[in-house]
Each structure stands twice: as C-alpha cells, then as structure tokens.
C-alpha atoms as a PDB file:
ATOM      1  CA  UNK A   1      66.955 169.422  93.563  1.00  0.00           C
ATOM      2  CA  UNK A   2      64.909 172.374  94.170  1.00  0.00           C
ATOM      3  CA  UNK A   3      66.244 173.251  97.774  1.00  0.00           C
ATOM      4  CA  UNK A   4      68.726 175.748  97.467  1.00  0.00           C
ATOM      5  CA  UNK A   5      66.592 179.171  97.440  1.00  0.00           C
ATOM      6  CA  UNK A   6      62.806 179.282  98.011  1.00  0.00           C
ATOM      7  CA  UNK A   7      60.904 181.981  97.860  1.00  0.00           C
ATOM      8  CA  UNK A   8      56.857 182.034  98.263  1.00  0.00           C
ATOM      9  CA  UNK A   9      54.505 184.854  97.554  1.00  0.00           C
ATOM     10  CA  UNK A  10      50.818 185.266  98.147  1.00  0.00           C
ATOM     11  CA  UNK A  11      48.449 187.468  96.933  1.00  0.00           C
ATOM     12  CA  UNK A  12      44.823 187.610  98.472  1.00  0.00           C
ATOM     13  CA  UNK A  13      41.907 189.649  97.793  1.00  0.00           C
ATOM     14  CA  UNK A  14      38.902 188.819  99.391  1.00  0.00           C
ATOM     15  CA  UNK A  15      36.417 190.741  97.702  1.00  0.00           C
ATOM     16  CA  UNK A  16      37.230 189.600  94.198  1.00  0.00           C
ATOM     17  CA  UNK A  17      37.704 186.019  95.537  1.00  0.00           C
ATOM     18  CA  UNK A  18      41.777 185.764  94.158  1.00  0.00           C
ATOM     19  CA  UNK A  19      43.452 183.997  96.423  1.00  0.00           C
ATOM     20  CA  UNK A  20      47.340 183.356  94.672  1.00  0.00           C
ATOM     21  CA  UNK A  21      50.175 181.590  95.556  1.00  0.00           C
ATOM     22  CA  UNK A  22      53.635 181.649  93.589  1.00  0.00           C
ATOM     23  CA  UNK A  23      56.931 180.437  94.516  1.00  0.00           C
ATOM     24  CA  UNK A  24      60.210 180.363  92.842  1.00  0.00           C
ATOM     25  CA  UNK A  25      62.797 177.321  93.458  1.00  0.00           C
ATOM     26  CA  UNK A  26      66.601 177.740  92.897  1.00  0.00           C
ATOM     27  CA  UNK A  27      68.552 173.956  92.685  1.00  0.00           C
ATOM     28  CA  UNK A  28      70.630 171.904  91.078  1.00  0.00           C
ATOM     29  CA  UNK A  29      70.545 169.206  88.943  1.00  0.00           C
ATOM     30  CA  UNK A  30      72.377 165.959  88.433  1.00  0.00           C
ATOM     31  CA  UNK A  31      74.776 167.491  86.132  1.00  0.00           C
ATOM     32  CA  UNK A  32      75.608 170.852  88.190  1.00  0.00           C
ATOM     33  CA  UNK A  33      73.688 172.811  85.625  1.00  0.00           C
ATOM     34  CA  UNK A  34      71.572 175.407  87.605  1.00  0.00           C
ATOM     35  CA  UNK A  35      67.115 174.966  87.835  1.00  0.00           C
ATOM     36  CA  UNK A  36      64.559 177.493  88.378  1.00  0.00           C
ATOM     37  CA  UNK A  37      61.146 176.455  89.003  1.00  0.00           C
ATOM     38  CA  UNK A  38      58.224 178.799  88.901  1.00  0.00           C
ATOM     39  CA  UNK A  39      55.554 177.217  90.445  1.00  0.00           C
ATOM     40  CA  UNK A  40      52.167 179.044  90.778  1.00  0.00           C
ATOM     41  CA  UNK A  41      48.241 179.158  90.808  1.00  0.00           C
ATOM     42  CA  UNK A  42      45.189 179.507  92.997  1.00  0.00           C
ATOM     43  CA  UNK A  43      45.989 178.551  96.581  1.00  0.00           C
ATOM     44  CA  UNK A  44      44.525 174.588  97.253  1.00  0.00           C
ATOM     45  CA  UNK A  45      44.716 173.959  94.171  1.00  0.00           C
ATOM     46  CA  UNK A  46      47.289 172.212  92.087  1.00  0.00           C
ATOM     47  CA  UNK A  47      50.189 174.094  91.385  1.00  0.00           C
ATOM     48  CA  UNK A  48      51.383 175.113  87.787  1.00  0.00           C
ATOM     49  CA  UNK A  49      54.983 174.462  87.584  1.00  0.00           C
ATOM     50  CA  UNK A  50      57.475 176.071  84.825  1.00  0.00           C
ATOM     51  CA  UNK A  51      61.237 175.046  84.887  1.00  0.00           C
ATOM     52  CA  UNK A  52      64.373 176.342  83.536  1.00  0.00           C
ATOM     53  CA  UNK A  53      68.088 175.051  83.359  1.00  0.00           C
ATOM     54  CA  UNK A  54      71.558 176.450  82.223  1.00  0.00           C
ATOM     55  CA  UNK A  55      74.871 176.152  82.892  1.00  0.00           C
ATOM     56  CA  UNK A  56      75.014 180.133  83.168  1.00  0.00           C
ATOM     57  CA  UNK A  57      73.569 181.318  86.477  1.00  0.00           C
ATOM     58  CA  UNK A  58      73.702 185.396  85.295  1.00  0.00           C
ATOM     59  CA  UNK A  59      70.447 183.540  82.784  1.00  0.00           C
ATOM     60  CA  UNK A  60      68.651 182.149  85.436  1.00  0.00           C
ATOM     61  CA  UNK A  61      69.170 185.360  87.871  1.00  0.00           C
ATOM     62  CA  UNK A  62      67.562 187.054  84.722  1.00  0.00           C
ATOM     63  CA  UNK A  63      64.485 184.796  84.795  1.00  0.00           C
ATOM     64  CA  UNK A  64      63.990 185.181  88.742  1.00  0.00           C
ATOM     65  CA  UNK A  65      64.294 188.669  88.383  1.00  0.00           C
ATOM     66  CA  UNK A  66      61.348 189.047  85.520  1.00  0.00           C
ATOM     67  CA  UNK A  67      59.430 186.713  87.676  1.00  0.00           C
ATOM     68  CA  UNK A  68      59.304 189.047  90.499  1.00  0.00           C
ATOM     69  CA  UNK A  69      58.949 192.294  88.299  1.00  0.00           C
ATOM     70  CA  UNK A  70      55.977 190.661  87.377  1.00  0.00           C
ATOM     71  CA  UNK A  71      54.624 189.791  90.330  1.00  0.00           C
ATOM     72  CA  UNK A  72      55.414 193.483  91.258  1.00  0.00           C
ATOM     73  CA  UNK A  73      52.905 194.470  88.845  1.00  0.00           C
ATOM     74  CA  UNK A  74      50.105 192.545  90.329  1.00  0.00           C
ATOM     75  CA  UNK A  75      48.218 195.623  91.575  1.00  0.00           C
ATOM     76  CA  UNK A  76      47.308 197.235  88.464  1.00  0.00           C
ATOM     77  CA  UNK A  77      46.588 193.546  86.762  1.00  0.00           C
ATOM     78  CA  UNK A  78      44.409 191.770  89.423  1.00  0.00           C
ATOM     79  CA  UNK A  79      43.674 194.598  92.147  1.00  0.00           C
ATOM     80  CA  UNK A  80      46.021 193.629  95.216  1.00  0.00           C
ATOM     81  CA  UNK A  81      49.684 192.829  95.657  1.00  0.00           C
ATOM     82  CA  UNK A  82      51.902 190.214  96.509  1.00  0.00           C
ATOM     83  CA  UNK A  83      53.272 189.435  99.947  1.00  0.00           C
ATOM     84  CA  UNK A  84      56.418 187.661 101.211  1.00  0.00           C
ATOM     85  CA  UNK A  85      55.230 185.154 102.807  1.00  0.00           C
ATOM     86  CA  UNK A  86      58.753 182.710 102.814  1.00  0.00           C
ATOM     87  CA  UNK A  87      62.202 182.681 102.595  1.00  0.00           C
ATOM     88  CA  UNK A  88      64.480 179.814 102.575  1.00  0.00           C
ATOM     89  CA  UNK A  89      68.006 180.207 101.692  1.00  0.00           C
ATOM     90  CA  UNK A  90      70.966 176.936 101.865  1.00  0.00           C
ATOM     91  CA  UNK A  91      74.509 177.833 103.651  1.00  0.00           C
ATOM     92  CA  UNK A  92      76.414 178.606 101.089  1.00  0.00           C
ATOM     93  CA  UNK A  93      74.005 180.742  98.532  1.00  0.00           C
ATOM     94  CA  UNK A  94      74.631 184.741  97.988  1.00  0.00           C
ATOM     95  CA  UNK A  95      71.296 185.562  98.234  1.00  0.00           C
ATOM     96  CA  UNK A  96      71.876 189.382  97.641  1.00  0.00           C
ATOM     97  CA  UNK A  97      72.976 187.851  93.829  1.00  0.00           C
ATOM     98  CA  UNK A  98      70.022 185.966  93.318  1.00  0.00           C
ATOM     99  CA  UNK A  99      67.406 188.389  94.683  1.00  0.00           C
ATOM    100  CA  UNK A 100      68.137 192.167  94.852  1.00  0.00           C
ATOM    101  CA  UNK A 101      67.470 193.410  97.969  1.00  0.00           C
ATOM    102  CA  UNK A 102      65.622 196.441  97.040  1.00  0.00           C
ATOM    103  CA  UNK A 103      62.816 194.328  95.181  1.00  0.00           C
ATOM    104  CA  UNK A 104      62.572 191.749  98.074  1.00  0.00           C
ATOM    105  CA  UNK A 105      61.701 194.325 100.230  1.00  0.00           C
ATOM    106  CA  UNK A 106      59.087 196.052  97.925  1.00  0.00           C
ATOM    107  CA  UNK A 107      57.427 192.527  98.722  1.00  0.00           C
ATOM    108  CA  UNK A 108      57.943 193.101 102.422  1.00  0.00           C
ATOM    109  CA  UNK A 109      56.835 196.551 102.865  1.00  0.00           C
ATOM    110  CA  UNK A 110      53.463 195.731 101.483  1.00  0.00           C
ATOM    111  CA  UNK A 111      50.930 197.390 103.798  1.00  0.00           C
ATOM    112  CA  UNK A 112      48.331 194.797 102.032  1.00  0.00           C
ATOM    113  CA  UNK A 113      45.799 198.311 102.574  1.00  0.00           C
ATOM    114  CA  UNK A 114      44.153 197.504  98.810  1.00  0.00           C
ATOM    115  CA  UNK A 115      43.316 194.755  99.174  1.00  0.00           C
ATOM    116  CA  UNK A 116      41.707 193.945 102.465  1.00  0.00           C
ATOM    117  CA  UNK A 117      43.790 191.237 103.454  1.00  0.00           C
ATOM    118  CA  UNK A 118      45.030 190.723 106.969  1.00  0.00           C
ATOM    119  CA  UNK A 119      48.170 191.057 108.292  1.00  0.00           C
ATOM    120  CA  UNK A 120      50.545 188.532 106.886  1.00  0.00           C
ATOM    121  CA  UNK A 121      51.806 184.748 107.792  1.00  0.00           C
ATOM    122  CA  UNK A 122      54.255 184.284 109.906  1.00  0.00           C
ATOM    123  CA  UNK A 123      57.224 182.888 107.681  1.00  0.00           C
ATOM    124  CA  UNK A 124      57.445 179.206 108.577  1.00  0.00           C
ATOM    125  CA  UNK A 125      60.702 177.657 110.089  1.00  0.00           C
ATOM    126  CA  UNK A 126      62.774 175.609 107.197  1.00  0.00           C
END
C-alpha cells in the first residue's frame, strides 16, 4: 500500500515542450517491510514506476532523499525546475524524517522565473 506519504512534483517548460511529472510513494507491504515507489515520466502519459522494499526505513529515507537531490538538479539537466505540486502525509508519519524540511522547501520556493511556467497548482485536497 502506497498511501502513507505522497509527494508529486512537476516540472514544465513550455518552450522546450517538457512537461514532467514525478512522484514518490511511501507504504507498506503485507509483511510490514517498508515500499518506495518512484513513479515518473511525461505528464498524460503512462507513468514509469520503480519500487523499493526493506525492512530498514534509514535505506529507504536514503533512496527518497537521492530522488529529490536529483530532481533538485533539474535546472542545469533539462532547463527548468521542479515544483511542489502535492503533499499527502497519513496520521501517524514523521514527515520531518522522511523529507528534510530544508529540501522540501527548495521545491516550494521555486519562483518557476526560468522556465516560463505559470504560477503553480493549487495542491489538491487528499
């Protein structure tokens, strides 16, 4: 079950025609071990989807973590940056362990000026 943590991120620049979408999924399986799923790709399209599992949540901190370095990067790679477009965390999760605070907000403060887009989405209710 990938409902415990969802975070989406979207990256549009209309000049170059990239229009991006990636979102990272925090669950639990039948077992108790903890998933990740990275899901991501050009928005309307079908979404690429990578998972991970372990028993160890500090492992799959360290894969959400690289995710969003990554997608922190976008700028020099593909021209604009990604946005924060939704958050969605269960009662009961310590978000501030899964996702430092200081990166989320890099995602937040985006001014989107590079890139042309317009202001961003509202985040939709959960």
């Amino acid at each position: 079950m990938d409902n415990l943590l969802a975070v989406i991120l979207e990256a549009h620049h209309h000049d170059r025609n990239h229009h991006r979408r990636y979102e990272i999924r925090l669950g639990r399986d039948l077992f108790g071990a903890w998933t990740v799923a990275l899901l991501y790709g050009r928005l309307g399209r079908a979404s690429q989807v990578v998972r991970h599992a372990d028993g160890d949540p500090v492992r799959l901190r360290k894969v959400i973590h690289q995710s969003l370095r990554r997608r922190l990067s976008a700028p020099k790679r593909i021209g604009c940056d990604y946005r924060l477009c939704g958050l969605s965390v269960a009662e009961g999760i310590d978000l501030a362990f899964w996702l430092p605070g200081e990166m989320l907000a890099s995602f937040s403060a985006a001014d989107g000026s590079q890139n042309g887009s317009s202001s961003p989405r509202p985040t939709p209710g959960q």
